[in-house]
C-alpha atoms as a PDB file:
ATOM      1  CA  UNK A   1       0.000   0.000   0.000  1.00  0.00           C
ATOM      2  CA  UNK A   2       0.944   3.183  -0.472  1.00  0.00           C
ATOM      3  CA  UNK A   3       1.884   5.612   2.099  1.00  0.00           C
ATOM      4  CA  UNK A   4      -0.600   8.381   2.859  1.00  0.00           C
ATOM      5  CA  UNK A   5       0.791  11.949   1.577  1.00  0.00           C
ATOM      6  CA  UNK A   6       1.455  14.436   4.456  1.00  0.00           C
ATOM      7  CA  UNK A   7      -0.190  17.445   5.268  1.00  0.00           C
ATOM      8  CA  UNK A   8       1.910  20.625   4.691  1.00  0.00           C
ATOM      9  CA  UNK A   9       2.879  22.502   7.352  1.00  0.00           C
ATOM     10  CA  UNK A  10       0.932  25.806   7.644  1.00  0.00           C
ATOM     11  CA  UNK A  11       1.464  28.806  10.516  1.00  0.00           C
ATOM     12  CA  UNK A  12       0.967  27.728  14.206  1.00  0.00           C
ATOM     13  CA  UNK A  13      -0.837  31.035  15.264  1.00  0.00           C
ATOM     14  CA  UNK A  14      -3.457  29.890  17.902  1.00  0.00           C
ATOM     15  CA  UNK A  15      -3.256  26.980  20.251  1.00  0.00           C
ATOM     16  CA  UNK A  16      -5.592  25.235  18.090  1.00  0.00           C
ATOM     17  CA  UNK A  17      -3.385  25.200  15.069  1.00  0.00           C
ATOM     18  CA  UNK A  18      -0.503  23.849  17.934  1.00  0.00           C
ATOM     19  CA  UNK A  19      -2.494  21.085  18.794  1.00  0.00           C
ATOM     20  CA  UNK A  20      -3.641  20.226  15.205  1.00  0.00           C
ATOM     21  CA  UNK A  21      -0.217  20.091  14.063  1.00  0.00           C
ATOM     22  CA  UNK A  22       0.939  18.118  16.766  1.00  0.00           C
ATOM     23  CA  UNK A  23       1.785  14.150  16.447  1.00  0.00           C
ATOM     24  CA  UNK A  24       3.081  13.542  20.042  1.00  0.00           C
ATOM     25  CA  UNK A  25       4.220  15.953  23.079  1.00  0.00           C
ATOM     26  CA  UNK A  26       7.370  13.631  24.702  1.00  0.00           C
ATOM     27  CA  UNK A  27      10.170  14.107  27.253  1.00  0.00           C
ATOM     28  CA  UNK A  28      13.505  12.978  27.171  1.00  0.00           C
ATOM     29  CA  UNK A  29      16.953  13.301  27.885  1.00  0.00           C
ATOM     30  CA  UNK A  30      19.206  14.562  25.244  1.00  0.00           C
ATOM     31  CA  UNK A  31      21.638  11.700  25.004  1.00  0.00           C
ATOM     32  CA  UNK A  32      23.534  12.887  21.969  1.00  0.00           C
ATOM     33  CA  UNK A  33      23.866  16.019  20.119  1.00  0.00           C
ATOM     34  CA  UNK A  34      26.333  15.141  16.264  1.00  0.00           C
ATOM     35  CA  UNK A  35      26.610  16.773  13.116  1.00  0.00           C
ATOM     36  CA  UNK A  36      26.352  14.848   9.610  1.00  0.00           C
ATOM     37  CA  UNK A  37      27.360  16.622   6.402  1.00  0.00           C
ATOM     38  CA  UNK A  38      27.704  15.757   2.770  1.00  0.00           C
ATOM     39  CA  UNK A  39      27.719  17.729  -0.281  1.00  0.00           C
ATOM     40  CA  UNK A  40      24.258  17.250  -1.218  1.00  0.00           C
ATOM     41  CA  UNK A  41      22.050  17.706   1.645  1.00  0.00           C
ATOM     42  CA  UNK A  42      24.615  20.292   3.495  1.00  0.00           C
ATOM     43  CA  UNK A  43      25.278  19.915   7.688  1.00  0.00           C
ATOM     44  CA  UNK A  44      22.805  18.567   9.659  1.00  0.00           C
ATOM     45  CA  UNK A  45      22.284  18.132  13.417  1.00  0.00           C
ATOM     46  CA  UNK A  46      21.163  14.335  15.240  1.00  0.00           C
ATOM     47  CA  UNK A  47      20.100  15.610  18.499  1.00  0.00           C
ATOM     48  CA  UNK A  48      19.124  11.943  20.098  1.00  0.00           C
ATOM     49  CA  UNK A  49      16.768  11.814  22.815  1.00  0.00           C
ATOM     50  CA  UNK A  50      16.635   8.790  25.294  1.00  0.00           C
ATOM     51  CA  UNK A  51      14.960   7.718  28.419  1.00  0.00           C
ATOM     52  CA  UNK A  52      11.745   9.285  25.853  1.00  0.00           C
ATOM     53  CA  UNK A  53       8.227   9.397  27.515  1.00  0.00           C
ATOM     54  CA  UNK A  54       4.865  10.263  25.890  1.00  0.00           C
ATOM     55  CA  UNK A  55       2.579  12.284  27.559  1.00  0.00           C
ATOM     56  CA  UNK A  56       0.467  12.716  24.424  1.00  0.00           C
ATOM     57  CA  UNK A  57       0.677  10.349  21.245  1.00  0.00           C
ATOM     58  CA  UNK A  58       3.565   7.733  20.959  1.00  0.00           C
ATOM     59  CA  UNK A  59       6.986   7.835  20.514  1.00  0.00           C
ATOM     60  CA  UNK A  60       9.526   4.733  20.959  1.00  0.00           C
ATOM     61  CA  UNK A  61      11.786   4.758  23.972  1.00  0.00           C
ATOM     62  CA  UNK A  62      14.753   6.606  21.868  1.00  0.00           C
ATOM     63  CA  UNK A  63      14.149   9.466  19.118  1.00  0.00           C
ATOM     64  CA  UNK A  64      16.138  10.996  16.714  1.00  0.00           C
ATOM     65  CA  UNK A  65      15.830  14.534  16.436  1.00  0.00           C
ATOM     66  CA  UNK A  66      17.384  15.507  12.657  1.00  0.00           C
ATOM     67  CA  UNK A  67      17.192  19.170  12.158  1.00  0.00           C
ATOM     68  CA  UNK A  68      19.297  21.374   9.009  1.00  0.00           C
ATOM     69  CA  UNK A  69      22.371  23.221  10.244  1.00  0.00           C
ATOM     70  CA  UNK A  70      25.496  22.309  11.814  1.00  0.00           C
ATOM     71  CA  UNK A  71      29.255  22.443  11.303  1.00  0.00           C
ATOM     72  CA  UNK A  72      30.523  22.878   8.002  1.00  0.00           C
ATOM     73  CA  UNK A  73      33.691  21.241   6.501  1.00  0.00           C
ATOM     74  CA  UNK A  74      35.768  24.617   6.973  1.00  0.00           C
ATOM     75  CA  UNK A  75      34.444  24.911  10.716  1.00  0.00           C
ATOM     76  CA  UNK A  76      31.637  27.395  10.514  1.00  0.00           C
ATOM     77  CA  UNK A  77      28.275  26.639  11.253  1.00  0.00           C
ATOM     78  CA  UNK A  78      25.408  27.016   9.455  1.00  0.00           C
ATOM     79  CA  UNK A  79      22.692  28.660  11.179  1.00  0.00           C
ATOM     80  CA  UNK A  80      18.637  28.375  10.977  1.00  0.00           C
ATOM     81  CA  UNK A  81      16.208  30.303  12.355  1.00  0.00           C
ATOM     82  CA  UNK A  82      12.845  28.758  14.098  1.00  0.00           C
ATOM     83  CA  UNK A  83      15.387  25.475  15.032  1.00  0.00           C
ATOM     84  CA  UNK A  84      15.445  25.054  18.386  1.00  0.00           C
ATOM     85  CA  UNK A  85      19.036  24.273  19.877  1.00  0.00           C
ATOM     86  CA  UNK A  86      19.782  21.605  22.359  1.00  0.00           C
ATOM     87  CA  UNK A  87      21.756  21.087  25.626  1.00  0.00           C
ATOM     88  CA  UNK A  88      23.431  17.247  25.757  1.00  0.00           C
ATOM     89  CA  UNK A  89      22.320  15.718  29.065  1.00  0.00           C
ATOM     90  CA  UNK A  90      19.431  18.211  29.726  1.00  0.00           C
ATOM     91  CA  UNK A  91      15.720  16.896  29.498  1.00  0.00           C
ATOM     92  CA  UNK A  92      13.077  18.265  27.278  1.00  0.00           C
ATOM     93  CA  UNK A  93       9.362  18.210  26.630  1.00  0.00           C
ATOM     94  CA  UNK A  94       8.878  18.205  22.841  1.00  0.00           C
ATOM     95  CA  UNK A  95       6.266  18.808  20.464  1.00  0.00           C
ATOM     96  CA  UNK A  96       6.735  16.476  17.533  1.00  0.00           C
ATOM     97  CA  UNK A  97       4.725  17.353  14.025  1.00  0.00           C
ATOM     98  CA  UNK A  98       2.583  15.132  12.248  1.00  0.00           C
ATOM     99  CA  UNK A  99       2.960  17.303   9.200  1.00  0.00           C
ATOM    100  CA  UNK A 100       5.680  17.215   6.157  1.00  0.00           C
ATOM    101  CA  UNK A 101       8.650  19.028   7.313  1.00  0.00           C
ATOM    102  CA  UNK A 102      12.094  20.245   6.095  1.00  0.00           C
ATOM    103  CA  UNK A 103      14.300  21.809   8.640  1.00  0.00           C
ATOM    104  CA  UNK A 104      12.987  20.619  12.027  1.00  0.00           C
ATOM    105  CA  UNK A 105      10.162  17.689  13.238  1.00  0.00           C
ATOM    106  CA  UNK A 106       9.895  19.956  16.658  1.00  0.00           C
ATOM    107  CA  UNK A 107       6.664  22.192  16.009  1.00  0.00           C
ATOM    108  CA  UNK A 108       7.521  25.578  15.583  1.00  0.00           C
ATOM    109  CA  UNK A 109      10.527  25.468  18.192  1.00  0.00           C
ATOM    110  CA  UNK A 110       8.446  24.066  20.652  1.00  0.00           C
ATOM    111  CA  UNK A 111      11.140  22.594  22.801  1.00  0.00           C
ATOM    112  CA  UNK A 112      10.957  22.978  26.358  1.00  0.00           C
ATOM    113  CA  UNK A 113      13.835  22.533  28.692  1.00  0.00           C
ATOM    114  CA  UNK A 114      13.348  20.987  32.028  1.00  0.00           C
ATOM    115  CA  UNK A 115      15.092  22.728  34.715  1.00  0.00           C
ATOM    116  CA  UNK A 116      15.419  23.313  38.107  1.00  0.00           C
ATOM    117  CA  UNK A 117      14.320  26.808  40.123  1.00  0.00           C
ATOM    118  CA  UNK A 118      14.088  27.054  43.910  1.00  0.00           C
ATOM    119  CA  UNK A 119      13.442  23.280  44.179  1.00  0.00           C
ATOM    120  CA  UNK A 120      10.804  23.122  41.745  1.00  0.00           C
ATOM    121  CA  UNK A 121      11.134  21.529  38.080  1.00  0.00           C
ATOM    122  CA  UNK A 122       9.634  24.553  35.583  1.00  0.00           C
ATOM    123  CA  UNK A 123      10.174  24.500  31.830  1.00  0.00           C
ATOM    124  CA  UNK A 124      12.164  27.044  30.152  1.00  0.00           C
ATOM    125  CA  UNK A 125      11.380  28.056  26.327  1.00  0.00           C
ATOM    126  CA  UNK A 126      14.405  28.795  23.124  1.00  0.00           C
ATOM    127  CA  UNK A 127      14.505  32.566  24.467  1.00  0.00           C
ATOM    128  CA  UNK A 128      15.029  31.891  28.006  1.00  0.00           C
ATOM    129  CA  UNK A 129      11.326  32.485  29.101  1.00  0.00           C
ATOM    130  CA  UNK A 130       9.515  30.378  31.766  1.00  0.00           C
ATOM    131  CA  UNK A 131       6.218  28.412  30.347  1.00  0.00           C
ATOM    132  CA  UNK A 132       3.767  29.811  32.520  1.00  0.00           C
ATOM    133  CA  UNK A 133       0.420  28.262  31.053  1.00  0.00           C
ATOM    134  CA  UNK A 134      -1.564  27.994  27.573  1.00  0.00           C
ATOM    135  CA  UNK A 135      -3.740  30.491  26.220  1.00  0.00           C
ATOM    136  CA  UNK A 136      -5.723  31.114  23.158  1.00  0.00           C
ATOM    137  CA  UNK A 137      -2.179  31.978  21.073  1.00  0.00           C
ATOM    138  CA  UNK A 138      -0.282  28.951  22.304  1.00  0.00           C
ATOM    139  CA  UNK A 139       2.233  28.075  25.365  1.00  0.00           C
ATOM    140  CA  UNK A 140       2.505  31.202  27.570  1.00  0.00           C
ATOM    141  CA  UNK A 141       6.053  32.573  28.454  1.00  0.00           C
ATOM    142  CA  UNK A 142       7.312  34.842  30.902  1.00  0.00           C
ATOM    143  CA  UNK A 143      10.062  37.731  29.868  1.00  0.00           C
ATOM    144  CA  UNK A 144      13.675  35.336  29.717  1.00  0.00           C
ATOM    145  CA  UNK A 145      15.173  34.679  33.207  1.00  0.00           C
ATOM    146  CA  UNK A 146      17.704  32.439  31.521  1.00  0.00           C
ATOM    147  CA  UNK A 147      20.068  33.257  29.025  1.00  0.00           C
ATOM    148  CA  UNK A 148      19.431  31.534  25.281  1.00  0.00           C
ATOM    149  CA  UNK A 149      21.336  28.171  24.307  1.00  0.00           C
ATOM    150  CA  UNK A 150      24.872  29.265  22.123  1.00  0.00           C
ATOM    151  CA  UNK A 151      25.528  27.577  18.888  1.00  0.00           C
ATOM    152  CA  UNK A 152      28.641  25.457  21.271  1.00  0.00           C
ATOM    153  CA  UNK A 153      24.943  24.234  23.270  1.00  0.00           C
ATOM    154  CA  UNK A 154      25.917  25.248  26.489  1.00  0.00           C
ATOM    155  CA  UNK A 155      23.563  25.063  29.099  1.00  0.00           C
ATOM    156  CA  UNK A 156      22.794  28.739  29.756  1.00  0.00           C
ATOM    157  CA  UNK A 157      22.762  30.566  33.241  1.00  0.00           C
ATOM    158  CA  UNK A 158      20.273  33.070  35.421  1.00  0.00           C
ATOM    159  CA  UNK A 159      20.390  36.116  33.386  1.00  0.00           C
ATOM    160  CA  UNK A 160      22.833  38.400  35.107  1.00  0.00           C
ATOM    161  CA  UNK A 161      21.310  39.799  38.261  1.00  0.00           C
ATOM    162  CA  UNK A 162      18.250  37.552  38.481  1.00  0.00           C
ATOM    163  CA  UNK A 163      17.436  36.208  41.645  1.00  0.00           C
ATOM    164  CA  UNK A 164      15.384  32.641  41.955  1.00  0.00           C
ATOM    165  CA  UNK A 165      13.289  34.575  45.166  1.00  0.00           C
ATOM    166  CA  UNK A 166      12.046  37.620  42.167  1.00  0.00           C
ATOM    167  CA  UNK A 167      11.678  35.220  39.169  1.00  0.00           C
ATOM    168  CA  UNK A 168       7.797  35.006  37.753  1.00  0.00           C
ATOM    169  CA  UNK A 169       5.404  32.461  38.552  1.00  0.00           C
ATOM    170  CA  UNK A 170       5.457  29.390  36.294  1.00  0.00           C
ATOM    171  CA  UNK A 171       4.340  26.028  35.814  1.00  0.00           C
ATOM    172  CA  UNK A 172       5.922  23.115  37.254  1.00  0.00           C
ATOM    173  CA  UNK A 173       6.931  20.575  34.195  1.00  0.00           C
ATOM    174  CA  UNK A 174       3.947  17.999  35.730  1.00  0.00           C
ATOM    175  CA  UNK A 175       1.453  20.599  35.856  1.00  0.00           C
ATOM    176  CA  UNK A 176       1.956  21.293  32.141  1.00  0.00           C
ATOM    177  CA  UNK A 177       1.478  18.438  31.005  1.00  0.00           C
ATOM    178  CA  UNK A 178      -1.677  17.949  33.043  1.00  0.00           C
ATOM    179  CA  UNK A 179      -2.865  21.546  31.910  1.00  0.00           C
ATOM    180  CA  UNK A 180      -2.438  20.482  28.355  1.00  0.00           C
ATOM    181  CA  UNK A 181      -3.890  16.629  28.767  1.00  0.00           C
ATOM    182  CA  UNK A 182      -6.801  18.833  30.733  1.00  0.00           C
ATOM    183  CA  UNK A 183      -7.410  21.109  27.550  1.00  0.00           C
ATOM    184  CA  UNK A 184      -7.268  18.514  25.183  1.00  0.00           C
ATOM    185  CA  UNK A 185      -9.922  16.318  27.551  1.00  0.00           C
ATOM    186  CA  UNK A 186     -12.343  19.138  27.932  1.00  0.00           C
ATOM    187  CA  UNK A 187     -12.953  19.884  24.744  1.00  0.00           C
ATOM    188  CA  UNK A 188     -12.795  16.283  23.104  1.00  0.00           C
ATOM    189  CA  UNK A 189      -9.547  16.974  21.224  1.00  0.00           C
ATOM    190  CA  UNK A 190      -6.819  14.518  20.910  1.00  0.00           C
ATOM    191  CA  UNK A 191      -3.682  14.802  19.133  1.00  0.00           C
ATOM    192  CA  UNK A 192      -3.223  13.022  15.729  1.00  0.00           C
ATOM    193  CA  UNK A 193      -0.956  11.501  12.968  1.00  0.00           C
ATOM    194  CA  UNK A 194       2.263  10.264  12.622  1.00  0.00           C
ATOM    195  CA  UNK A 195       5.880  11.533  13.937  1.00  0.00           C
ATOM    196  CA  UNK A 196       8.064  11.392  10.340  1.00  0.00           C
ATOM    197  CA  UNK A 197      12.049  11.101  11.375  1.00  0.00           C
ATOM    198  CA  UNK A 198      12.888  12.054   7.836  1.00  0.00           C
ATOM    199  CA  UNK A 199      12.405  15.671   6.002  1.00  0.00           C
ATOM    200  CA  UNK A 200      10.647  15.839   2.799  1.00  0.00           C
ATOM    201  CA  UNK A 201      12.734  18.347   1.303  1.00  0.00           C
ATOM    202  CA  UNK A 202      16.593  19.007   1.695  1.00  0.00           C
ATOM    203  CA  UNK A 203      17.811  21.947   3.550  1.00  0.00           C
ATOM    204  CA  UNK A 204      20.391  22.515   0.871  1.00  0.00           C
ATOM    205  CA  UNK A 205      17.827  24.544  -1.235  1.00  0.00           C
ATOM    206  CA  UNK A 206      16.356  26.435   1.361  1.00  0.00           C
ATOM    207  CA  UNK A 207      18.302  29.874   2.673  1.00  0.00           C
ATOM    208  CA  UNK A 208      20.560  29.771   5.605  1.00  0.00           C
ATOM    209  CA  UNK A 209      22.595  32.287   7.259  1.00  0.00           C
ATOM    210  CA  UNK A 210      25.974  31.082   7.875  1.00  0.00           C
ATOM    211  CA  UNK A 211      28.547  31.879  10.899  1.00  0.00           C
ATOM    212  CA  UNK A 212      31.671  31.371  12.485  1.00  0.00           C
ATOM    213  CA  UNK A 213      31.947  28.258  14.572  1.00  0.00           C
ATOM    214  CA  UNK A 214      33.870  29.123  17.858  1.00  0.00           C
ATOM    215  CA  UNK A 215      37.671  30.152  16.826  1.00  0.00           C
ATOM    216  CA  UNK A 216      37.396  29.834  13.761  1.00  0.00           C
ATOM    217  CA  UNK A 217      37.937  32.319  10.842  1.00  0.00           C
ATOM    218  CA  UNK A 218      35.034  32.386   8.368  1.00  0.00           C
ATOM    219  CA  UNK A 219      35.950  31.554   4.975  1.00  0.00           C
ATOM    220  CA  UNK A 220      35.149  33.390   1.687  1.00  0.00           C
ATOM    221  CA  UNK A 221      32.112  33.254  -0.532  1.00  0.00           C
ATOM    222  CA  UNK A 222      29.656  32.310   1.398  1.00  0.00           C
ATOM    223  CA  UNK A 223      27.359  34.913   3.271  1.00  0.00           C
ATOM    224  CA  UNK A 224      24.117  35.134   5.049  1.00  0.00           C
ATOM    225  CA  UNK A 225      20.883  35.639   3.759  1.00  0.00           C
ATOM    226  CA  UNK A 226      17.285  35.661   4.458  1.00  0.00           C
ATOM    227  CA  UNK A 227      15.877  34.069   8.035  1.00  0.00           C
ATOM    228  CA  UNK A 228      14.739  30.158   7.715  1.00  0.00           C
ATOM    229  CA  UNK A 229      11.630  28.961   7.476  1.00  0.00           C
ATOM    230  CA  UNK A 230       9.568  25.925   7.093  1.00  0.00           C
ATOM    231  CA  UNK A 231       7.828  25.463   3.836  1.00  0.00           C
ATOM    232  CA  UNK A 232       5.041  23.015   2.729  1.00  0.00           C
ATOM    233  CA  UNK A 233       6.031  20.050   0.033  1.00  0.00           C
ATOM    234  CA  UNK A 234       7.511  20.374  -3.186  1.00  0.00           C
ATOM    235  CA  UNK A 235       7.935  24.349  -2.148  1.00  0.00           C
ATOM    236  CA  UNK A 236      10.800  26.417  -3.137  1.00  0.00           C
END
């Protein structure tokens, strides 16, 4: 038989078009973060998650995470917008897609670290915010507390001068997931479709800014251009 055609990827503006795009929300620990390049598809990044378990959907007990960018053979990186970045040995809650992709198969950067604040396990979003509950547009954030991830993945700090006493309320990681099996429940939603491992498009014909990897000198002839995004099947 063959396989079903995948829905295109279209704007997640509203929690609605969250959930509707969503295969599986998971958590697990990122147990390897490598780069893979070749001439024809360009650098990518395996960010492999272990230890996975699904609060909504299914997943198998290890996930690979394949998203475009990563180290190029001269030793700068290449760069896309709307990827989330990972920290090796930190724990996430992820949204997978259950639509065609090409640069990512988290939803629309929807990768939330799990870490800990004055004894309490609260998520923290790509920009440093705290998740802090849903609403009508999505997951809510706080203002960042936490510095962003670095293109090294380092796991970032307190912003400078932020005390864990001042820091906004937020959501502990179990009462997210409760809030958003809770949603789902009470109003007879249910996330659907399948998690794809595998883009449907390369990212070497998308547009990518490029940078300097750490110490390195950037070579000639290649420069940045427009942000990333990601784009339905068969797209330009």
């Amino acid at each position: 038989m063959a396989e079903a055609p995948l829905r295109p990827p279209h704007a997640v503006d509203s929690l609605l078009s969250l959930l509707d795009q969503t295969a599986a929300v998971v958590e697990g620990d990122v147990v390897d973060v490598r780069s893979e390049y070749s001439p024809r598809t360009g650098p990518w990044t395996v960010v492999t998650l272990g230890n996975v378990r699904s609060h909504l959907g299914s997943a198998p007990g290890e996930l690979r995470l394949r998203q475009a960018g990563g180290l190029l053979p001269d030793g700068r990186q290449r760069v896309v917008s709307h990827v989330p970045r990972f920290v090796r040995g930190a724990r996430y809650v992820v949204f997978l897609r259950n639509t065609g992709w090409s640069l990512s198969p988290v939803l629309d950067g929807q990768a939330f670290r799990v870490e800990s604040v004055g004894g309490r396990e609260v998520l923290v979003g790509a920009e440093g915010g705290l998740v802090s509950g849903l609403g009508s547009a999505g997951v809510r954030q706080t203002a960042p507390v936490f510095d962003a991830v670095d293109l090294m993945g380092t796991r970032p700090a307190l912003r400078a001068g932020m005390d864990v006493a001042g820091l906004p309320e937020a959501l502990e990681r179990e009462a997210f997931v409760s809030l958003l099996q809770n949603h789902l429940r009470a109003r007879g939603l249910r996330v659907t479709g399948t998690f794809r491992e595998e883009p449907v498009a390369t990212a070497s014909a998308l547009s990518v800014p490029v940078t300097p990897a750490s110490g390195q000198v950037p070579a000639k002839g290649l420069t940045p251009s427009q942000p990333e995004r990601d784009v339905p099947p068969g797209a330009p």
